[in-house]
Structures are given as structure tokens and as C-alpha cells.
PDB file of N, CA and C in Angstrom:
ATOM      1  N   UNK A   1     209.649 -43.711 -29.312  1.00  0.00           N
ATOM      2  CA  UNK A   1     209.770 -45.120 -29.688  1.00  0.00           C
ATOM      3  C   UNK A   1     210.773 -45.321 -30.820  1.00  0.00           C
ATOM      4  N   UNK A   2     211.884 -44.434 -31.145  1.00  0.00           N
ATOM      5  CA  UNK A   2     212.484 -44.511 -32.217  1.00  0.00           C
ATOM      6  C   UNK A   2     212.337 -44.373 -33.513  1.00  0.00           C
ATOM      7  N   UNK A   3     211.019 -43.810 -33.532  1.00  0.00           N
ATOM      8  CA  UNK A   3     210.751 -43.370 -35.029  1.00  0.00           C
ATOM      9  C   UNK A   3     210.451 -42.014 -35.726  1.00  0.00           C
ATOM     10  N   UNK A   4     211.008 -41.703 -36.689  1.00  0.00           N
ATOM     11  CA  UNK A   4     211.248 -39.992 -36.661  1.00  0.00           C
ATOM     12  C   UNK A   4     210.132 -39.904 -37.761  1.00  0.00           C
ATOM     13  N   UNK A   5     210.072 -38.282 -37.464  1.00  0.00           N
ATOM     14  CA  UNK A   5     209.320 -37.792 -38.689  1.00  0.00           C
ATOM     15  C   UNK A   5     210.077 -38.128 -40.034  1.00  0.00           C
ATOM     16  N   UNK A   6     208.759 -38.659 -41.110  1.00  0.00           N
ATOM     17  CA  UNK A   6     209.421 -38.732 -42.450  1.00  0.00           C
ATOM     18  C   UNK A   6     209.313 -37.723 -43.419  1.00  0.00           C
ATOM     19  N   UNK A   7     210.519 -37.874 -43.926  1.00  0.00           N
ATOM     20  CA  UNK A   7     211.649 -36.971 -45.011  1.00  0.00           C
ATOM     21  C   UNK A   7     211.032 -37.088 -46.010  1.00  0.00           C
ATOM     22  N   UNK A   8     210.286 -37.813 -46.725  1.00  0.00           N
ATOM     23  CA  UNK A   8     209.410 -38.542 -48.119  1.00  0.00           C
ATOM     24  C   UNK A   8     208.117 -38.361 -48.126  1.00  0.00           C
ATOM     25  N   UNK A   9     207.890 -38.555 -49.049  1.00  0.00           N
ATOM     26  CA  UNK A   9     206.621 -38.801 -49.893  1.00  0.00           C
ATOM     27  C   UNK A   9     206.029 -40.142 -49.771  1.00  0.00           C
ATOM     28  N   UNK A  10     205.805 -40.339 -48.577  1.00  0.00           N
ATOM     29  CA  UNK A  10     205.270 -41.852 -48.400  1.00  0.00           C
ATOM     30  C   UNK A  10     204.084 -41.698 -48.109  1.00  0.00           C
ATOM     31  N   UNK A  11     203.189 -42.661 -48.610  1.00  0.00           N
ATOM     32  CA  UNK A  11     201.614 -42.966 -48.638  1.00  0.00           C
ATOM     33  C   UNK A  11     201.400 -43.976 -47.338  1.00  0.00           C
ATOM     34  N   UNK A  12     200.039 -43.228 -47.154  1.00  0.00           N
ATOM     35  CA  UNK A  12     198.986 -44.415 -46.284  1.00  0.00           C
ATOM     36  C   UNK A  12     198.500 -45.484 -47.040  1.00  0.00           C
ATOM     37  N   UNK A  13     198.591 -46.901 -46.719  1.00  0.00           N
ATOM     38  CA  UNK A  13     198.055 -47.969 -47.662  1.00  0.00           C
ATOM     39  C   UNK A  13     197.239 -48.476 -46.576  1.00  0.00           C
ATOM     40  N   UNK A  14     196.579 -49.329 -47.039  1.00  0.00           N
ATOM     41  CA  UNK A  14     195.332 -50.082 -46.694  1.00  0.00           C
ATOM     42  C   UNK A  14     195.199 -52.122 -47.397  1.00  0.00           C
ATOM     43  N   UNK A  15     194.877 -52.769 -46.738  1.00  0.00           N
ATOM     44  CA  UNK A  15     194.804 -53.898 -47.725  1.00  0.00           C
ATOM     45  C   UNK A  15     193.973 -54.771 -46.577  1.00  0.00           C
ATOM     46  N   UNK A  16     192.782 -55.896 -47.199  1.00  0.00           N
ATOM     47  CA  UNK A  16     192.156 -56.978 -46.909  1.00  0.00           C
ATOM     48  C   UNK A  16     193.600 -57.706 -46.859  1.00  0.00           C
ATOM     49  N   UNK A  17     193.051 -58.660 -45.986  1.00  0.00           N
ATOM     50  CA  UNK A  17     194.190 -60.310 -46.295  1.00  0.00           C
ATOM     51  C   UNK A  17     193.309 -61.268 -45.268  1.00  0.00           C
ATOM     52  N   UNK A  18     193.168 -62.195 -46.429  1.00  0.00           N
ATOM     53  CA  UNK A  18     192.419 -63.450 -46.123  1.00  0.00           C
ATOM     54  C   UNK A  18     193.075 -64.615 -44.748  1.00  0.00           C
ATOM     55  N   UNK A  19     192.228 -65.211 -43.993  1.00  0.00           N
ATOM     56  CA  UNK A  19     192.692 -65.752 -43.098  1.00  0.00           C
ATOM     57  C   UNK A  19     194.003 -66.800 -43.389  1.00  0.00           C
ATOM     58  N   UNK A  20     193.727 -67.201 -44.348  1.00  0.00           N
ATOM     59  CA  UNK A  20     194.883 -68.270 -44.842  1.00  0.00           C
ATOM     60  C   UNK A  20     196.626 -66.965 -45.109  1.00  0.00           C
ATOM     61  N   UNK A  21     196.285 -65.931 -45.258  1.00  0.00           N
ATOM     62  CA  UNK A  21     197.394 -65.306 -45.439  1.00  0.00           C
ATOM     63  C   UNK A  21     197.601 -64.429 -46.568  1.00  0.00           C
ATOM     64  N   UNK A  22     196.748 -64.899 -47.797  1.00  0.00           N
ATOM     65  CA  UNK A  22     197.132 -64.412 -49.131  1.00  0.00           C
ATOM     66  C   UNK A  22     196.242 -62.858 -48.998  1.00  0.00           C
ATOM     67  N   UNK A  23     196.949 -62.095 -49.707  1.00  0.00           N
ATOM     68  CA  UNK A  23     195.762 -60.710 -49.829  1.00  0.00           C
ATOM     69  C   UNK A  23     194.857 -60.524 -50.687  1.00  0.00           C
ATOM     70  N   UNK A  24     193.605 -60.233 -50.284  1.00  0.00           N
ATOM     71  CA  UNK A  24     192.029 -60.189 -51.294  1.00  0.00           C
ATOM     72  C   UNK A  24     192.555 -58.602 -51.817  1.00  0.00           C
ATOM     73  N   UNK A  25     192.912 -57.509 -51.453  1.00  0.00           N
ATOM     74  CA  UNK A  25     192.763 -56.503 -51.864  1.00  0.00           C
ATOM     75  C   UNK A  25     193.815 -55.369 -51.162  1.00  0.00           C
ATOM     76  N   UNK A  26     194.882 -54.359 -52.001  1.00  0.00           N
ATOM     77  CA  UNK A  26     195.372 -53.814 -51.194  1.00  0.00           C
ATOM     78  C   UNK A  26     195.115 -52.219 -52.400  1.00  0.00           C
ATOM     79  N   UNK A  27     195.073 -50.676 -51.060  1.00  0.00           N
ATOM     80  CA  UNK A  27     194.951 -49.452 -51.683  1.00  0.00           C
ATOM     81  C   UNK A  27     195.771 -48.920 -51.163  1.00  0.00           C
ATOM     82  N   UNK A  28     196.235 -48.072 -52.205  1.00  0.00           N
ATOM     83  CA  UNK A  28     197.290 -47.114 -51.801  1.00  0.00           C
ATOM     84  C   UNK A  28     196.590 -45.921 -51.408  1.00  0.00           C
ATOM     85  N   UNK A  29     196.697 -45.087 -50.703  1.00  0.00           N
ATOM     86  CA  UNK A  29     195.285 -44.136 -50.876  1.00  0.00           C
ATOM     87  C   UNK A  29     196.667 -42.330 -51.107  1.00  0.00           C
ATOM     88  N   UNK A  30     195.333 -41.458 -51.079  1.00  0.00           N
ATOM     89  CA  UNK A  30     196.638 -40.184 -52.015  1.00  0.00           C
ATOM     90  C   UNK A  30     197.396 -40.151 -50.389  1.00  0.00           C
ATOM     91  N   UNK A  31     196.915 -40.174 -49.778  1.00  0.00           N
ATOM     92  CA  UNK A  31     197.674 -39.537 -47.797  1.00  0.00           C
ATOM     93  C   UNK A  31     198.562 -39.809 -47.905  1.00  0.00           C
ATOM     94  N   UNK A  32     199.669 -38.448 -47.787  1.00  0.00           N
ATOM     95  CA  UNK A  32     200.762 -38.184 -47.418  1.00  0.00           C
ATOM     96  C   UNK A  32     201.283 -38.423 -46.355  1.00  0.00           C
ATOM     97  N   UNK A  33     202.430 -39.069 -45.876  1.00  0.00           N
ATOM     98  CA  UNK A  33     202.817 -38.460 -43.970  1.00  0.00           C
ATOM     99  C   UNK A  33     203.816 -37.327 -44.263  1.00  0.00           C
ATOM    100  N   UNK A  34     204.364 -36.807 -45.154  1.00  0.00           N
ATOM    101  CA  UNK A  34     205.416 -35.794 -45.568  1.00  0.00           C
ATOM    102  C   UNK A  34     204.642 -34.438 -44.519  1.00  0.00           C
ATOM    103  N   UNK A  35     205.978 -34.790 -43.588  1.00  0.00           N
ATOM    104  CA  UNK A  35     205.818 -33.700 -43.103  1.00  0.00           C
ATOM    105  C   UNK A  35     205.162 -33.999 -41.181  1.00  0.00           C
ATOM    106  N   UNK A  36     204.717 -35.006 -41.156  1.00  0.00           N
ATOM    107  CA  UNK A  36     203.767 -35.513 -40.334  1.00  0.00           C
ATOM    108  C   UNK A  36     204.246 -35.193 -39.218  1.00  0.00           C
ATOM    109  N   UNK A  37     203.802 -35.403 -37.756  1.00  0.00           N
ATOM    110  CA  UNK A  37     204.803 -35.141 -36.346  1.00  0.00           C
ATOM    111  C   UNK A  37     204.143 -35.813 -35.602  1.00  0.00           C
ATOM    112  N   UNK A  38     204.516 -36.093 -34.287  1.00  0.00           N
ATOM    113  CA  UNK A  38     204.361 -37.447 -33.124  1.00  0.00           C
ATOM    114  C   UNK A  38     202.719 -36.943 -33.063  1.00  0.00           C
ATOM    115  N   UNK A  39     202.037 -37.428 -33.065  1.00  0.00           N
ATOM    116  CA  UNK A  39     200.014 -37.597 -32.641  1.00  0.00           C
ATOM    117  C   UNK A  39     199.372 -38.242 -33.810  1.00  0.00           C
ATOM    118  N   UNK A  40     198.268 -38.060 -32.783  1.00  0.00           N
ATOM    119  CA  UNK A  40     197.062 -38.728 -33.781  1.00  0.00           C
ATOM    120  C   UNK A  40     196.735 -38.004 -35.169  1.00  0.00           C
ATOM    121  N   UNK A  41     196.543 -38.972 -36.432  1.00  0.00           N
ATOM    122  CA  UNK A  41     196.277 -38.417 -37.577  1.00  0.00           C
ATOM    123  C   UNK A  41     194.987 -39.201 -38.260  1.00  0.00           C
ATOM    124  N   UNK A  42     194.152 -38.424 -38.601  1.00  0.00           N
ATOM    125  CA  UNK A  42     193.288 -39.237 -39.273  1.00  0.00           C
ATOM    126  C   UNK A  42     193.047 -39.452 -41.083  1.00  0.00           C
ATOM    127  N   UNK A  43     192.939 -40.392 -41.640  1.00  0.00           N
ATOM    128  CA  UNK A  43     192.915 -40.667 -42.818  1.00  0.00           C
ATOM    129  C   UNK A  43     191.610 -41.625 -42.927  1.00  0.00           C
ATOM    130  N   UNK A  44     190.974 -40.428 -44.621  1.00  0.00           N
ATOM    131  CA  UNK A  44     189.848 -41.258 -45.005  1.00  0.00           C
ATOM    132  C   UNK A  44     189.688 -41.558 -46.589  1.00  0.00           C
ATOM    133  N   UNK A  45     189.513 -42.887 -46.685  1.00  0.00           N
ATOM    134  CA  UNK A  45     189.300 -43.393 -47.962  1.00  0.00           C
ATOM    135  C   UNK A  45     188.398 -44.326 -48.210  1.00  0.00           C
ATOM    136  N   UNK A  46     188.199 -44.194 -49.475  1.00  0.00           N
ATOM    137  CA  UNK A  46     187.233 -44.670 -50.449  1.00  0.00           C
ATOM    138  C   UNK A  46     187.685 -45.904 -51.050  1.00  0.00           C
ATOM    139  N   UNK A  47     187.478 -47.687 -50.871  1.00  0.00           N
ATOM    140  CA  UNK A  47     188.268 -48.525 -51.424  1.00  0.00           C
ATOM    141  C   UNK A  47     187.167 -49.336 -52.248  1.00  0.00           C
ATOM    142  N   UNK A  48     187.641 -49.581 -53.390  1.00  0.00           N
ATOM    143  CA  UNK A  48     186.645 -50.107 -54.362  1.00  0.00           C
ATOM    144  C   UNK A  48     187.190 -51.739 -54.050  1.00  0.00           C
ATOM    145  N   UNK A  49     186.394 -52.524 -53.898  1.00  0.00           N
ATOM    146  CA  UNK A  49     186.750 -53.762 -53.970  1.00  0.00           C
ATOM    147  C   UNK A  49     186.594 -54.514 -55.894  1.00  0.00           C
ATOM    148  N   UNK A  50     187.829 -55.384 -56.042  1.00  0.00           N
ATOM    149  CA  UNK A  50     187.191 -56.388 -57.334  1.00  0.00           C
ATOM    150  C   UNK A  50     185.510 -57.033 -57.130  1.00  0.00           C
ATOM    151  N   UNK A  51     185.080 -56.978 -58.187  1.00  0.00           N
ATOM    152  CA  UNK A  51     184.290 -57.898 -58.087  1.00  0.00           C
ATOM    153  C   UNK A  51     184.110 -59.055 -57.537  1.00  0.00           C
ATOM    154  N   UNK A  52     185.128 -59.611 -58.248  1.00  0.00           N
ATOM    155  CA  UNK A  52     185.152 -61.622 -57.662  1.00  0.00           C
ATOM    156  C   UNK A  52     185.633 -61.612 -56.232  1.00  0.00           C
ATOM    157  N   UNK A  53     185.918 -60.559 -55.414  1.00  0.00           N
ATOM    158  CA  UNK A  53     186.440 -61.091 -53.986  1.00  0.00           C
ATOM    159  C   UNK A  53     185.117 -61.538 -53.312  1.00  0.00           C
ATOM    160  N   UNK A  54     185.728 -62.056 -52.573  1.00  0.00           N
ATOM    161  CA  UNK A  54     184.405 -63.561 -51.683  1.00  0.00           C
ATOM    162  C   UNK A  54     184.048 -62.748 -50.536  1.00  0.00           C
ATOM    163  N   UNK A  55     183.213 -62.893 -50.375  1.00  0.00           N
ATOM    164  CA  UNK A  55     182.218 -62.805 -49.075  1.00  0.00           C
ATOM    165  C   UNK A  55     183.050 -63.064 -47.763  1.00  0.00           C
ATOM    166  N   UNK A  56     183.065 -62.386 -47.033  1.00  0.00           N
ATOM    167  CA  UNK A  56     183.873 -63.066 -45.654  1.00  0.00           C
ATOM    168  C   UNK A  56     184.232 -62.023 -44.571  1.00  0.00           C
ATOM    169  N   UNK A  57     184.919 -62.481 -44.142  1.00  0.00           N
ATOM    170  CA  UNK A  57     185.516 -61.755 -42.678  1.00  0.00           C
ATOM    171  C   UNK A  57     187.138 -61.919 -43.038  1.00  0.00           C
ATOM    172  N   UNK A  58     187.846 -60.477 -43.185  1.00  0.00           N
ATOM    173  CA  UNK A  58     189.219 -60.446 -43.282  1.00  0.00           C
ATOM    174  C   UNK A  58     189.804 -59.261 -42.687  1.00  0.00           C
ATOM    175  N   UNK A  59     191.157 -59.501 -42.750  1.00  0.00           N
ATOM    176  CA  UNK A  59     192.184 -58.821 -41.462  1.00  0.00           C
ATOM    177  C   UNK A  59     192.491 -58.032 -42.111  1.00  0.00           C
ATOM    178  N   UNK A  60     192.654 -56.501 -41.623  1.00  0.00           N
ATOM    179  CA  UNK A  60     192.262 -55.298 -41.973  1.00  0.00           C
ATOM    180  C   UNK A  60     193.792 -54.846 -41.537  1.00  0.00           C
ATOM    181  N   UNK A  61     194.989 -54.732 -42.540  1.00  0.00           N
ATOM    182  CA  UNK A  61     196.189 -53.929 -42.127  1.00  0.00           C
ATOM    183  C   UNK A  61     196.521 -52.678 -42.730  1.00  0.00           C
ATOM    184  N   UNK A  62     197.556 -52.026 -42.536  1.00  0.00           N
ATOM    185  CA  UNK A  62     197.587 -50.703 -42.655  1.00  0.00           C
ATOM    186  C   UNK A  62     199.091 -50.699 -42.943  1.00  0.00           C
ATOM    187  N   UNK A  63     199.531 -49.631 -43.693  1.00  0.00           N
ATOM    188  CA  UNK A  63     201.245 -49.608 -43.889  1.00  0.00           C
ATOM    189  C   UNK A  63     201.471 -48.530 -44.270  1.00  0.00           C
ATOM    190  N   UNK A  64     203.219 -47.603 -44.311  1.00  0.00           N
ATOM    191  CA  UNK A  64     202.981 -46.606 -45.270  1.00  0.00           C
ATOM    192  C   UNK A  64     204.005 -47.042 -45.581  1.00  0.00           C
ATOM    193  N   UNK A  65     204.032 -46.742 -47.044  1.00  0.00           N
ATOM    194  CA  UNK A  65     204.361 -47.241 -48.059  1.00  0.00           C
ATOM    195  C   UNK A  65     205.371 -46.319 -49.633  1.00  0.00           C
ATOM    196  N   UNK A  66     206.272 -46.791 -49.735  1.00  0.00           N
ATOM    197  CA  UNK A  66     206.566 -45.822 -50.879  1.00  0.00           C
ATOM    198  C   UNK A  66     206.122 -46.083 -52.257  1.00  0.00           C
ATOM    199  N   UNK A  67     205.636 -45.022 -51.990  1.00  0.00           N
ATOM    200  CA  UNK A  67     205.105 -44.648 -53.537  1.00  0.00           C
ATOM    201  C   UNK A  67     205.168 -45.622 -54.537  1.00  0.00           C
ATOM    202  N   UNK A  68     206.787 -45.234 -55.357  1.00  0.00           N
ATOM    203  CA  UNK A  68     207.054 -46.114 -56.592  1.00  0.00           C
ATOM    204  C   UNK A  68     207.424 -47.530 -56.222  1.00  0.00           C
ATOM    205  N   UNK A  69     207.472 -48.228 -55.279  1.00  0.00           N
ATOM    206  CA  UNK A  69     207.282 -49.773 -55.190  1.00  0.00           C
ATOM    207  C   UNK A  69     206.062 -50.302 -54.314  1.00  0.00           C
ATOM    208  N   UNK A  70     205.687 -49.295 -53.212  1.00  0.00           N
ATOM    209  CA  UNK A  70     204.451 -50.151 -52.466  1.00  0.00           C
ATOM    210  C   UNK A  70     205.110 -50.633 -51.311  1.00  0.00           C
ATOM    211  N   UNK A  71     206.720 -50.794 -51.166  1.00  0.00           N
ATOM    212  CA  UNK A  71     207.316 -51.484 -49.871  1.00  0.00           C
ATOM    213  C   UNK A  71     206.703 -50.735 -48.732  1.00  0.00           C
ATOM    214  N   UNK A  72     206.317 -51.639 -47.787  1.00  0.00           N
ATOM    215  CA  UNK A  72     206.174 -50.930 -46.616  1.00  0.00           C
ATOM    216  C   UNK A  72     207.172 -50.890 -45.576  1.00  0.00           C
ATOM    217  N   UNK A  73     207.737 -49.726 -45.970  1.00  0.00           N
ATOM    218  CA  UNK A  73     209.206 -49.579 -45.566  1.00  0.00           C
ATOM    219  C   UNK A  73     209.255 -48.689 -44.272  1.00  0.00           C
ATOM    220  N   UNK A  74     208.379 -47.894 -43.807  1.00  0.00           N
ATOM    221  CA  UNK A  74     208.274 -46.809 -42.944  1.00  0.00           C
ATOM    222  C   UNK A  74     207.994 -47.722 -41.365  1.00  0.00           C
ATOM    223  N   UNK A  75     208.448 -47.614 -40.010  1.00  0.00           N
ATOM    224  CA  UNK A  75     207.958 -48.104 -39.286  1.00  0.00           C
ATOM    225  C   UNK A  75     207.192 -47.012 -38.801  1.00  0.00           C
ATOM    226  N   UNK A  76     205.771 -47.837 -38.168  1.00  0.00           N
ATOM    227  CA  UNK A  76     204.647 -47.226 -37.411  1.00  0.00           C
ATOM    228  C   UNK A  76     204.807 -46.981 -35.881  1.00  0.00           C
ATOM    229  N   UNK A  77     204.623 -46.547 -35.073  1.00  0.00           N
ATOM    230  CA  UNK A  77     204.415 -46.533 -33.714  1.00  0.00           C
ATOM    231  C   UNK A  77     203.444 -46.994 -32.866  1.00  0.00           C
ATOM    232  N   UNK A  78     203.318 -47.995 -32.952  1.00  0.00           N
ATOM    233  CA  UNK A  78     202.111 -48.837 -32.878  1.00  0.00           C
ATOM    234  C   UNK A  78     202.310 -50.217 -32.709  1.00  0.00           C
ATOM    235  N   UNK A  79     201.450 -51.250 -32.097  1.00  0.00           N
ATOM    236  CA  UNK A  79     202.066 -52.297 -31.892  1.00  0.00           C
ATOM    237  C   UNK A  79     201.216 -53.227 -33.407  1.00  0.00           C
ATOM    238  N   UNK A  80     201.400 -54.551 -33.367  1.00  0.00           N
ATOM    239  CA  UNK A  80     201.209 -55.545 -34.539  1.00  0.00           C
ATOM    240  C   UNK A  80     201.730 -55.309 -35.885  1.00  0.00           C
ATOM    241  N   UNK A  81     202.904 -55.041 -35.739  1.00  0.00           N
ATOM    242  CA  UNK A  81     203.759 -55.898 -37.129  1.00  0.00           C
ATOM    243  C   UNK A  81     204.124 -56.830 -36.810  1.00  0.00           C
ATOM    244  N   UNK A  82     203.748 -57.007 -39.065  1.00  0.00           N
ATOM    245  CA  UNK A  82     203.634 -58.201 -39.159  1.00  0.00           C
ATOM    246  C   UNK A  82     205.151 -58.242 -39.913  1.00  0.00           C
ATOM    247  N   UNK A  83     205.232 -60.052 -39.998  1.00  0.00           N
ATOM    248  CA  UNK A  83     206.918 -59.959 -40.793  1.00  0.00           C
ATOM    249  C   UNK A  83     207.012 -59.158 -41.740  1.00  0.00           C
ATOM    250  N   UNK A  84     205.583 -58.797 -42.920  1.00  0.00           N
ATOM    251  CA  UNK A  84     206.223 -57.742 -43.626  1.00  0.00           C
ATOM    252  C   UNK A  84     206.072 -56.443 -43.941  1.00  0.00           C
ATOM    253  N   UNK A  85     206.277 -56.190 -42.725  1.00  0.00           N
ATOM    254  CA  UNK A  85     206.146 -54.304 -42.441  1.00  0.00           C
ATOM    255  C   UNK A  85     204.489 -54.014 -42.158  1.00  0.00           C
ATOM    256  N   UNK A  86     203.778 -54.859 -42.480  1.00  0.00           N
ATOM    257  CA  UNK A  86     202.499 -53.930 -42.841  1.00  0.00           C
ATOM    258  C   UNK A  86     201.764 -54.294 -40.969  1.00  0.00           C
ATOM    259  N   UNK A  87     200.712 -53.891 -40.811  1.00  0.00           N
ATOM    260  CA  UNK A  87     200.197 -53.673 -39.270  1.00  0.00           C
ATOM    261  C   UNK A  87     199.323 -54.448 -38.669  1.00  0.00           C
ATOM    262  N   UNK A  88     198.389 -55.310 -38.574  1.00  0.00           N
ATOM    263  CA  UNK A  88     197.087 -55.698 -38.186  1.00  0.00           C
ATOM    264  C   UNK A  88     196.346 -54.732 -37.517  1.00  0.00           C
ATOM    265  N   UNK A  89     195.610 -54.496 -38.105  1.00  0.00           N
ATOM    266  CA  UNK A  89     194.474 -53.169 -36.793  1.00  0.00           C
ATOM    267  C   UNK A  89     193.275 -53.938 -36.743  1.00  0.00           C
ATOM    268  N   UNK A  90     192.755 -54.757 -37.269  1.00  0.00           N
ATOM    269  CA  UNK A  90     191.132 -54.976 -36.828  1.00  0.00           C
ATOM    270  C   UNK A  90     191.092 -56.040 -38.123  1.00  0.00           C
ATOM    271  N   UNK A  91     189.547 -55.968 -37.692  1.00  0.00           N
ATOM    272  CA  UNK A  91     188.765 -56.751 -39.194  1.00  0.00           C
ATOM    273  C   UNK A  91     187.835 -56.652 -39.817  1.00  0.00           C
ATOM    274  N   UNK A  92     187.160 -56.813 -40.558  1.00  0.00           N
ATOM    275  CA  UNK A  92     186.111 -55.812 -41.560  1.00  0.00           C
ATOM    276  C   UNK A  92     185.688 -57.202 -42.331  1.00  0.00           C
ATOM    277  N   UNK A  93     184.270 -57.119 -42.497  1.00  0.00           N
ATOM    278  CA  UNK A  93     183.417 -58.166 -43.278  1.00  0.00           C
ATOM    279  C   UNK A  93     182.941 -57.807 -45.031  1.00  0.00           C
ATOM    280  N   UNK A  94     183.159 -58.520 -45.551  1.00  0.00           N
ATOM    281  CA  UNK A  94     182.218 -58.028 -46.996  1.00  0.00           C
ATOM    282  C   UNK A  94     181.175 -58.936 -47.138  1.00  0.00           C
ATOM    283  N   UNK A  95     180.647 -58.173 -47.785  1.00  0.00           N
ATOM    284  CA  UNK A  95     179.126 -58.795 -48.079  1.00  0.00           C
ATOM    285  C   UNK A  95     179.266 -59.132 -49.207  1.00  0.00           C
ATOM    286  N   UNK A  96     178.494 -60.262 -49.592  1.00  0.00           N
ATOM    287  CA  UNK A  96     178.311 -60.790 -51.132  1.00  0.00           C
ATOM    288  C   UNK A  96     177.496 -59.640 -51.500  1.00  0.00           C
ATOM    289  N   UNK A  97     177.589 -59.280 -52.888  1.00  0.00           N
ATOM    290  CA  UNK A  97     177.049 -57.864 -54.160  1.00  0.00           C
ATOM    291  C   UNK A  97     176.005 -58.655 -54.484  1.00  0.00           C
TER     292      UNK A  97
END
């Protein structure tokens, strides 16, 4: 699909984003792809939410990302990008604390 193994030190990110668009929460997590090759990879993390985020149902994207800015600059192989680089995969509920 045109996308090569990456040369860098780029991270797996993670982020909530609220239906209106704005983001409740985004993680960088330590996962490397340095080094990575065409298949399935699995990544697991631990995401602390703020306190004050609201109760709800939000859209669950995914990106990798460099390091020292966060751009999600890497393309995925995968379908749902969004205009800015990052992915839609699903959706995930929080519960009021």
C-alpha cells in the first residue's frame, strides 16, 4: 500500500475526541515502530484520564507520532484517516468517577 518500514523513533499514540471534534484526552504511549515490518502488531497501554473529563461515549483514534512534536506524521495501512493524520478505530465510553 505504499508505506515502508520506519527509519525513526516514532511512537504509538492514542487519544479520546469528543463528538463535536475537540479532543478530551490524547497519550503518547513508550511503543516504538523502529524497526517494525508489514503484520499485525500489538500494543498495550495504560491511559490515565484528567479528572474533569465528562462522562460519555467518544471516538477512539490512533496515530504514530514523532516523538519531539506529537505530529502524526507516519502513514498507517489501514483505512479511516482523518484530515489530520490521526485514524478512527472504534469508540470507548467513560464512566463518571
Amino acid at each position: 500500500v505504499g508505506v515502508a518500514p520506519p527509519y525513526h523513533d516514532y511512537r504509538v499514540a492514542v487519544r479520546l475526541r469528543a463528538d463535536g471534534g475537540g479532543v478530551a484526552a490524547t497519550h503518547v504511549t513508550g511503543a516504538t515502530v523502529l524497526g517494525w515490518l508489514p503484520g499485525a502488531h500489538a500494543v498495550a497501554a495504560t491511559i490515565s484520564l484528567a479528572d474533569d473529563i465528562a462522562a460519555g461515549v467518544y471516538a477512539l483514534d490512533v496515530a504514530v507520532v514523532a516523538p519531539a512534536t506529537g505530529a502524526a506524521d507516519v502513514p498507517i495501512a489501514i483505512t479511516g484517516r482523518l484530515d489530520d493524520g490521526w485514524y478512527g478505530v472504534g469508540r470507548v465510553t467513560v464512566e463518571g468517577r
